[in-house]
C-alpha atoms as a PDB file:
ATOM      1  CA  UNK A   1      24.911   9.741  24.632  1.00  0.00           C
ATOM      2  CA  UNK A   2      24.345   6.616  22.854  1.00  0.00           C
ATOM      3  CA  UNK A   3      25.484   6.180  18.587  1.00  0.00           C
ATOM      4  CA  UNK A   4      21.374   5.582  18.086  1.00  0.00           C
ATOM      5  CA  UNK A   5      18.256   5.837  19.894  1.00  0.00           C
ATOM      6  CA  UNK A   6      14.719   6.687  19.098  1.00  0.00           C
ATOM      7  CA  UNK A   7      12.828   7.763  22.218  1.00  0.00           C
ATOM      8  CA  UNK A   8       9.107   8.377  21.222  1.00  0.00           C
ATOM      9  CA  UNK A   9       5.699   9.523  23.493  1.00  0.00           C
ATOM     10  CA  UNK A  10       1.938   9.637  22.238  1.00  0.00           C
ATOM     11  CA  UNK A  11      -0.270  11.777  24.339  1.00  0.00           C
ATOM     12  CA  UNK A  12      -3.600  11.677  23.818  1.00  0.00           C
ATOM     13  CA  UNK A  13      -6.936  13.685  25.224  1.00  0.00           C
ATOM     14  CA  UNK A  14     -10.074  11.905  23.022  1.00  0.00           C
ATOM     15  CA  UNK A  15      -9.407  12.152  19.743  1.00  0.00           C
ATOM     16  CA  UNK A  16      -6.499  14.730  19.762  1.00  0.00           C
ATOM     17  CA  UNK A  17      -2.676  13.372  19.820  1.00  0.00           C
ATOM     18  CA  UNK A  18       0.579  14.535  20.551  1.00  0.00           C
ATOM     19  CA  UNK A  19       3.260  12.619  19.340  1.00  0.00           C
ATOM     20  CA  UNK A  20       6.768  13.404  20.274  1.00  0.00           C
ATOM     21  CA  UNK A  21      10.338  11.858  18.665  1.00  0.00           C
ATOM     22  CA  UNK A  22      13.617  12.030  19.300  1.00  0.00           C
ATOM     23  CA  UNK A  23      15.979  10.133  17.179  1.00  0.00           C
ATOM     24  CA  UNK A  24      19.414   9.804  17.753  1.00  0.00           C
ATOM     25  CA  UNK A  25      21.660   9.116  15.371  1.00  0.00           C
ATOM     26  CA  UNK A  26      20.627   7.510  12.239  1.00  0.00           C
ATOM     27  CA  UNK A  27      16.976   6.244  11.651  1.00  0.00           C
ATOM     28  CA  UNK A  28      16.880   2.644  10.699  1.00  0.00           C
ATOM     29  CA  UNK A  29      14.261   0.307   9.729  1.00  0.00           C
ATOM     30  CA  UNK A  30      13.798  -1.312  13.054  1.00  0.00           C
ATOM     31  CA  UNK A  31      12.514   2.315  14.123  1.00  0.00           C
ATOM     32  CA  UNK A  32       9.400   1.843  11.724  1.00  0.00           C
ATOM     33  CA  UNK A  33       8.945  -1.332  12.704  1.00  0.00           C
ATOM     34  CA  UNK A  34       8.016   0.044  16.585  1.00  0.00           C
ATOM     35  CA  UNK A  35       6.649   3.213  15.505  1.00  0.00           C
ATOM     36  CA  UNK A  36       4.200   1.831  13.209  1.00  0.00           C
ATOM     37  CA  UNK A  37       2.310  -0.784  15.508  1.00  0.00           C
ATOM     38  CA  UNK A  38       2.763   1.985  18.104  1.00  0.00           C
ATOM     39  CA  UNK A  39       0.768   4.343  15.583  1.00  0.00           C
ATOM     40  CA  UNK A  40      -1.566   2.234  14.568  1.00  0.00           C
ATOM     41  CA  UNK A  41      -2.943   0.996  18.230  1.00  0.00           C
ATOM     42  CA  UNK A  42      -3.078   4.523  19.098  1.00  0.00           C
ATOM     43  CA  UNK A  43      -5.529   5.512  16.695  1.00  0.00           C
ATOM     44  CA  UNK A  44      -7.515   2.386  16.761  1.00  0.00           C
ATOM     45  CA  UNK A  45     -10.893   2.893  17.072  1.00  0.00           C
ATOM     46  CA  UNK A  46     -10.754   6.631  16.527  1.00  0.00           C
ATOM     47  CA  UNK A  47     -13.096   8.801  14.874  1.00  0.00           C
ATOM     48  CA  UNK A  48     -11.318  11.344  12.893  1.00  0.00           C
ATOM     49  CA  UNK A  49      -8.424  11.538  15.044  1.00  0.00           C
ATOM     50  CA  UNK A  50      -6.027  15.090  15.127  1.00  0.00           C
ATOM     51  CA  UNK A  51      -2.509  14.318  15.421  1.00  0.00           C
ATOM     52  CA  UNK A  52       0.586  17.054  16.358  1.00  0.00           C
ATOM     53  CA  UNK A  53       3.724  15.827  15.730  1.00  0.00           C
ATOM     54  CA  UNK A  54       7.061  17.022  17.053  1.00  0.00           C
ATOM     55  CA  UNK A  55      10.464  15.566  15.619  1.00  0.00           C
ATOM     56  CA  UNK A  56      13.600  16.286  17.382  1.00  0.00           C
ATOM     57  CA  UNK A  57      16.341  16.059  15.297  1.00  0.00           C
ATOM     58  CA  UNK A  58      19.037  18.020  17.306  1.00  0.00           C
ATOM     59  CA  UNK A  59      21.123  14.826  16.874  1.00  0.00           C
ATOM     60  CA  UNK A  60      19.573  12.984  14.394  1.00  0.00           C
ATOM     61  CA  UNK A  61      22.545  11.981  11.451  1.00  0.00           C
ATOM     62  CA  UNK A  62      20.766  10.508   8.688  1.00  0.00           C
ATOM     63  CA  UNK A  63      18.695   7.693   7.351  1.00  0.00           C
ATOM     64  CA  UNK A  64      19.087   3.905   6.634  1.00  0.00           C
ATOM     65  CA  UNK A  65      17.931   3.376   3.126  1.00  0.00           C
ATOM     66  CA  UNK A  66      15.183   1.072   4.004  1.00  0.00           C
ATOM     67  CA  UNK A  67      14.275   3.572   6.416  1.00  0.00           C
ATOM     68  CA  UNK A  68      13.864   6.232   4.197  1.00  0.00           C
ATOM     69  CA  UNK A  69      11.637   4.870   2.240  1.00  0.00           C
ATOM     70  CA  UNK A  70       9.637   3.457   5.611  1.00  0.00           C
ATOM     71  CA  UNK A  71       9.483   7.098   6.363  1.00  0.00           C
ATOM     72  CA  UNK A  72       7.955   7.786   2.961  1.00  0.00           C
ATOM     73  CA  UNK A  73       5.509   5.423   3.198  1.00  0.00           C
ATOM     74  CA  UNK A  74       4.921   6.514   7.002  1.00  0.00           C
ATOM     75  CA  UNK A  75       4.235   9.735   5.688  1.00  0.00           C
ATOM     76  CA  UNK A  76       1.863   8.123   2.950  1.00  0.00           C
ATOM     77  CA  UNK A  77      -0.378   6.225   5.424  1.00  0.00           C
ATOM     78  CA  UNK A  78      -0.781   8.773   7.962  1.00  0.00           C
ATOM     79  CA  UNK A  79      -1.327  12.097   6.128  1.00  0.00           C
ATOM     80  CA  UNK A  80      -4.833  12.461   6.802  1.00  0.00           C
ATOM     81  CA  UNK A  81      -4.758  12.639  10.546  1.00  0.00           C
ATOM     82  CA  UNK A  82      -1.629  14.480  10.847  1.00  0.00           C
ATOM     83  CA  UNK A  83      -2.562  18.221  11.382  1.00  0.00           C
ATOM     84  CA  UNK A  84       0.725  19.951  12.247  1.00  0.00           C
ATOM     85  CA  UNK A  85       4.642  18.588  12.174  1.00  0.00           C
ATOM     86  CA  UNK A  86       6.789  20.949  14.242  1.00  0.00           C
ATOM     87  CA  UNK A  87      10.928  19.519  13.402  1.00  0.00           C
ATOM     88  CA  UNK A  88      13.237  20.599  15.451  1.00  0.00           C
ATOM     89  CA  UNK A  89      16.905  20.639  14.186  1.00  0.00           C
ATOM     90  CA  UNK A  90      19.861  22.347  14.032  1.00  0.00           C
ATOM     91  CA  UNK A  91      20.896  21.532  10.212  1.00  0.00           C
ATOM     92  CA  UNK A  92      19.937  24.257   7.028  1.00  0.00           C
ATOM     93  CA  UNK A  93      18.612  20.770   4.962  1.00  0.00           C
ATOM     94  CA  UNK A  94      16.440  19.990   7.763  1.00  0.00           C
ATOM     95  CA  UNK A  95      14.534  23.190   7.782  1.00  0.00           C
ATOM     96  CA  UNK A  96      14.733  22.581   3.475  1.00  0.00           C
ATOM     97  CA  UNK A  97      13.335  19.909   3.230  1.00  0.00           C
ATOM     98  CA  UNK A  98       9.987  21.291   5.700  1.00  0.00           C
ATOM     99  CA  UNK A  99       9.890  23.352   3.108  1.00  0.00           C
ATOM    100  CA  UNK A 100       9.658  20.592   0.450  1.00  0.00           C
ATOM    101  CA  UNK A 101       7.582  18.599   3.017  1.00  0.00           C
ATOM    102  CA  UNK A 102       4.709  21.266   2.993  1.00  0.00           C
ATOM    103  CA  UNK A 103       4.435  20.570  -0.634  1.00  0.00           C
ATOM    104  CA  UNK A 104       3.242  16.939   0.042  1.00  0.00           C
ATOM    105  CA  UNK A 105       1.730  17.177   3.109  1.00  0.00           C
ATOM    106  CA  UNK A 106      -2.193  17.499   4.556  1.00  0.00           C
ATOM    107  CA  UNK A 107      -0.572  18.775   7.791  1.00  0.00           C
ATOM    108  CA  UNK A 108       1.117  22.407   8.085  1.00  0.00           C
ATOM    109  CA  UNK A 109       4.511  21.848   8.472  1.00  0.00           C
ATOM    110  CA  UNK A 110       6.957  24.139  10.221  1.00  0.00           C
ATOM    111  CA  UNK A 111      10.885  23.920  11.603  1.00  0.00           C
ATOM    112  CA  UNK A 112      12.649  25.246  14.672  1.00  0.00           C
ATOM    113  CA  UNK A 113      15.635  25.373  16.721  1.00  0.00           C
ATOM    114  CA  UNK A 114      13.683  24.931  19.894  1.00  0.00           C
ATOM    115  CA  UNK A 115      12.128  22.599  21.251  1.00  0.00           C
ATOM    116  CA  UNK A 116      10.098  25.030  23.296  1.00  0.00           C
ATOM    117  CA  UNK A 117       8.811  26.980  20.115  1.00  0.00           C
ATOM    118  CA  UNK A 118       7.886  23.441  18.279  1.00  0.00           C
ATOM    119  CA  UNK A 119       5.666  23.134  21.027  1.00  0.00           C
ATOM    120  CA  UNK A 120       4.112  26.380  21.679  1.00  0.00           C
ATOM    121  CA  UNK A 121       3.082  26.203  17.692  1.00  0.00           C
ATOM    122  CA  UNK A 122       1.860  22.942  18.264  1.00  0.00           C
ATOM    123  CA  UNK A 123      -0.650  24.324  21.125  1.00  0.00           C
ATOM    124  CA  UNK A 124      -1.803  27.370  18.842  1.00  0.00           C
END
């Protein structure tokens, strides 16, 4: 498996989206730069659009800096349209800081340990 990778799909039926992540390894600033242009030509032109979002973090090891604070501002700029965040991890701070995340977020927020689940609460 390689040290990073960020493999990500957007789905989309009208105005409803699933977008699915995987990151691998730690999250760097050249992820944002993809994922935002990605994010924002998806939703171009979109009337209130509904956005499910599943993270996989089963390998994910941390952040850049820079990238943490692209995350926050990720968060910032798209917190109206996302309606669920399913994470999927296998780490006690991940599911944490969903908890923290709920606090902050529009979107319900909720964490797993499979990837199967994530999406079945994503469907409900």
């Amino acid at each position: 498996m390689p040290s990073h990778a960020i493999d990500i799909t957007i789905d989309q039926s009208e105005n409803e989206f699933t977008v699915t992540m995987k990151i691998v390894g730690k999250l760097t600033h050249s992820d944002y730069e993809l994922l935002n242009p990605m994010m924002d030509n998806a939703l171009a032109g979109i009337d209130k659009p509904d956005v499910k979002v599943l993270v996989d973090l089963l390998e994910f090891t941390g952040y850049e800096l820079h990238a943490l604070w692209d995350d926050f501002k990720f968060g910032l700029k798209y917190n109206k349209v996302f309606t669920k965040i399913a994470l999927v991890g296998n780490k006690r701070w991940e599911e944490t800081a969903v908890t923290i995340g709920n606090w902050f977020t529009h979107a319900k927020m909720h964490y797993f340990e499979s990837t199967e689940d994530a999406f079945s609460w994503l469907r409900e």
